[in-house]
Protein backbone atom coordinates (compact mmCIF):
# COMPACT_ATOMS: atom_id res chain seq x y z
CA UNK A 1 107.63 73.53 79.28
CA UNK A 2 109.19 71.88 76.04
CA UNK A 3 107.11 72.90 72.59
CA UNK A 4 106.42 68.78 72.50
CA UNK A 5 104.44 69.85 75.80
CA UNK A 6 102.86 72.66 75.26
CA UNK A 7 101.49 71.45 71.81
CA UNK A 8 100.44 68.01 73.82
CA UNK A 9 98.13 70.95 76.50
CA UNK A 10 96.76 72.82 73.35
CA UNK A 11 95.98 69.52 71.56
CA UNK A 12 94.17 67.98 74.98
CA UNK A 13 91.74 70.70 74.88
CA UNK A 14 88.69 70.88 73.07
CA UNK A 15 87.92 73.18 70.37
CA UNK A 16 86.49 76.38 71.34
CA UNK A 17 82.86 77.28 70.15
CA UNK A 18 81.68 80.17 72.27
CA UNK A 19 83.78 83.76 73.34
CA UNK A 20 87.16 82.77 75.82
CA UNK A 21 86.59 82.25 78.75
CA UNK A 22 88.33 80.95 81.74
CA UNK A 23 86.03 77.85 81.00
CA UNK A 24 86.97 78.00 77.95
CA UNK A 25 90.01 79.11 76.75
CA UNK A 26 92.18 79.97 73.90
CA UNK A 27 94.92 77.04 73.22
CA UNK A 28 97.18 79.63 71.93
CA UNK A 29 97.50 81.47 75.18
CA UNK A 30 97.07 77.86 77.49
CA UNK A 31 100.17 76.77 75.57
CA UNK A 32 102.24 79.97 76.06
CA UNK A 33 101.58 79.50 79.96
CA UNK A 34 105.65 77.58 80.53
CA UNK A 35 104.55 76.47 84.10
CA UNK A 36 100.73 75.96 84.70
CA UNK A 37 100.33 75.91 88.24
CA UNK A 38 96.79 74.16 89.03
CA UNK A 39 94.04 75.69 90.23
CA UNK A 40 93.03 74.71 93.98
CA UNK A 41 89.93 73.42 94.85
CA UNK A 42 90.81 75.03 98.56
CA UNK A 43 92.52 77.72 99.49
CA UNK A 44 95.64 76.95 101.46
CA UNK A 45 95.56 79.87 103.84
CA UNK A 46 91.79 79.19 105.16
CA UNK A 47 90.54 75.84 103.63
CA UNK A 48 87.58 77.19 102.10
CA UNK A 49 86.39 76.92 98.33
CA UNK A 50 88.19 79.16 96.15
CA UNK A 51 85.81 80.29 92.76
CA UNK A 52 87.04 81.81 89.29
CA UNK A 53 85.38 85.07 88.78
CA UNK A 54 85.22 88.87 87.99
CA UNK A 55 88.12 90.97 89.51
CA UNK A 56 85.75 93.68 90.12
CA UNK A 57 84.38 91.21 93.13
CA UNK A 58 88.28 92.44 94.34
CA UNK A 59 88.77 96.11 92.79
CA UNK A 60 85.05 97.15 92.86
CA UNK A 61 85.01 97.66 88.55
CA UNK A 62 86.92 95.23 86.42
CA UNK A 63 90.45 95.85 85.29
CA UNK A 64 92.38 94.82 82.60
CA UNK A 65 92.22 92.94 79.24
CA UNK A 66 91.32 89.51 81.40
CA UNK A 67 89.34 90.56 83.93
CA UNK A 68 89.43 87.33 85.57
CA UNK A 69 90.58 86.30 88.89
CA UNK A 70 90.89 83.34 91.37
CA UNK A 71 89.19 84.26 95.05
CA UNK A 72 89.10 82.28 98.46
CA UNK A 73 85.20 82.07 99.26
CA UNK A 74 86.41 82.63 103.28
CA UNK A 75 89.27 85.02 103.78
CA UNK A 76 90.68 87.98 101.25
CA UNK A 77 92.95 85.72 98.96
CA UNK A 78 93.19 86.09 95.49
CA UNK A 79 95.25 86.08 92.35
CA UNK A 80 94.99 86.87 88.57
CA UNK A 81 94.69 84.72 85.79
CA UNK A 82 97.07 84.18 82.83
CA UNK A 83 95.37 86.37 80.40
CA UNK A 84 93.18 84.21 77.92
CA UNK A 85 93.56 81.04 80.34
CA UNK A 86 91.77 79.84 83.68
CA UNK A 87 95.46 79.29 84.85
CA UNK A 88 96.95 81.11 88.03
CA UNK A 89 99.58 83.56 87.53
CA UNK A 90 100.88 82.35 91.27
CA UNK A 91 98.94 80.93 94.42
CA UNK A 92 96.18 82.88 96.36
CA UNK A 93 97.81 85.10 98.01
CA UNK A 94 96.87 86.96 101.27
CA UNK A 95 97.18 90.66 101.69
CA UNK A 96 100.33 90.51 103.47
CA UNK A 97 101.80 88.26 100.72
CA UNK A 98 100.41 90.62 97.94
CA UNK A 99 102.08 93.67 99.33
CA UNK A 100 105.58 91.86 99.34
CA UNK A 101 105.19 90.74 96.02
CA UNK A 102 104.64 93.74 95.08
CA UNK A 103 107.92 95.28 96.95
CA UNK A 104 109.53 92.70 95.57
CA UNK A 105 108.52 93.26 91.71
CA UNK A 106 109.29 96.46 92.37
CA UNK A 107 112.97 95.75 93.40
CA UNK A 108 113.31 93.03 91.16
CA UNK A 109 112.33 95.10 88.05
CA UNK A 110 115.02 97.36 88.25
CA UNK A 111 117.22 94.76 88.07
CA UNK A 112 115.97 94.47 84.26
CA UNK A 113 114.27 98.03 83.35
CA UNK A 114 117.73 99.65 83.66
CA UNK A 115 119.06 97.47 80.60
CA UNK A 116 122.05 95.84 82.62
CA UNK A 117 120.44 92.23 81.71
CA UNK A 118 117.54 90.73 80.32
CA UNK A 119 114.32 89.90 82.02
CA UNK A 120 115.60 86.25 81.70
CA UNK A 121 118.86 87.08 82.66
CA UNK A 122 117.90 89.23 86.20
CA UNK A 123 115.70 86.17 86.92
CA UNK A 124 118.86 83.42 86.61
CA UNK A 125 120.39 85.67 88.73
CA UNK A 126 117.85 85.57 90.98
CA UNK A 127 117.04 82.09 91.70
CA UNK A 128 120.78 81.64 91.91
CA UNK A 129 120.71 84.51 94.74
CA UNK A 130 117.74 82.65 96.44
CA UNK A 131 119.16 79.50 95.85
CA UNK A 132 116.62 77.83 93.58
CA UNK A 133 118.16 75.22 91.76
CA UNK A 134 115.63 75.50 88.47
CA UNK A 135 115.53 78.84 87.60
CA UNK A 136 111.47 77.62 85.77
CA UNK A 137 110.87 77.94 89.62
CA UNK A 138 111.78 80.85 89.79
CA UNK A 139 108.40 83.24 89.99
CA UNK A 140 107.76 85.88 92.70
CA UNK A 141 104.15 85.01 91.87
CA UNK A 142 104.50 81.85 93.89
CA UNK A 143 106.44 83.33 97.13
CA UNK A 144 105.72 83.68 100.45
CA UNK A 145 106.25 86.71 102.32
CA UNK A 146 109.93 85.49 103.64
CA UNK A 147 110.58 84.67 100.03
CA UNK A 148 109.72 88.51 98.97
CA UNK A 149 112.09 89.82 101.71
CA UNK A 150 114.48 87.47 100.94
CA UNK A 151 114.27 89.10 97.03
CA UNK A 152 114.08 92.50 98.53
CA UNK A 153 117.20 91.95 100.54
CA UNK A 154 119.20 90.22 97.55
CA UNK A 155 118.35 93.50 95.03
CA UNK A 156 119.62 95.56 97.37
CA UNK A 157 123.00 93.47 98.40
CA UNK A 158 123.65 93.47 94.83
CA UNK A 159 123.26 96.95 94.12
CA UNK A 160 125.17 98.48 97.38
């Protein structure tokens, strides 16, 4: 998102007056967020309502700085929220889909953590491996499960 852009988001929304919420967030963080994805009314694996609430509804306590969360009403989908924001971090994911994220963080992060390129860097890389043509599109957050593979499989290609 261009700075024009993100100061149009932080100027659309209201001033706060109470704590930050997901209801009511901080601009600062809103405007950091480069590619809001919206929140569903649904959720696309079962069709029922999806509801902004406590991760400990997931993890049984809450975790985190922003203990918030995005959960389908009908099957065991979730996802975080960008901290200070009642924006996704990725779509509502199913258990299946959260485990191969999760393998494929883990590959993808080395990729990075080892110091042979930048975060931004091993994620050009990346969508040009996947073939994503806009590497903004670019976020294992959003993938599906072949998607994850498909990272997993990459990583390791490049580093054999």
């Amino acid at each position: 998102m261009s700075r024009s852009m993100a100061d149009q988001l932080r100027a659309a929304l209201p001033k706060r007056t109470g704590p930050v919420t997901p209801w009511n967030p901080s601009r600062r963080a809103v405007a950091r967020v480069k590619n809001p994805l919206p929140v569903p009314d649904q959720c696309p694996h079962c069709r029922s309502r999806v509801w902004i609430g406590s991760n400990a509804a997931i993890y049984g306590r809450e975790y985190g700085e922003w203990p918030w969360a995005l959960m389908c009403t009908g099957c065991d989908s979730y996802v975080g929220l960008h901290p200070f924001t009642g924006i996704p971090l990725g779509t509502l994911a199913t258990p299946a889909m959260r485990h191969a994220r999760s393998l494929a963080k883990d590959h993808f992060n080395q990729l990075w953590q080892q110091g042979s390129m930048t975060r931004s860097e091993a994620y050009a890389w990346l969508a040009g491996a996947l073939g994503i043509a806009d590497v903004e599109q670019c976020h294992i957050g959003w993938f599906d499960v072949a998607q994850c593979s498909a990272v997993v499989a990459a990583v390791k290609a490049r580093q054999a």
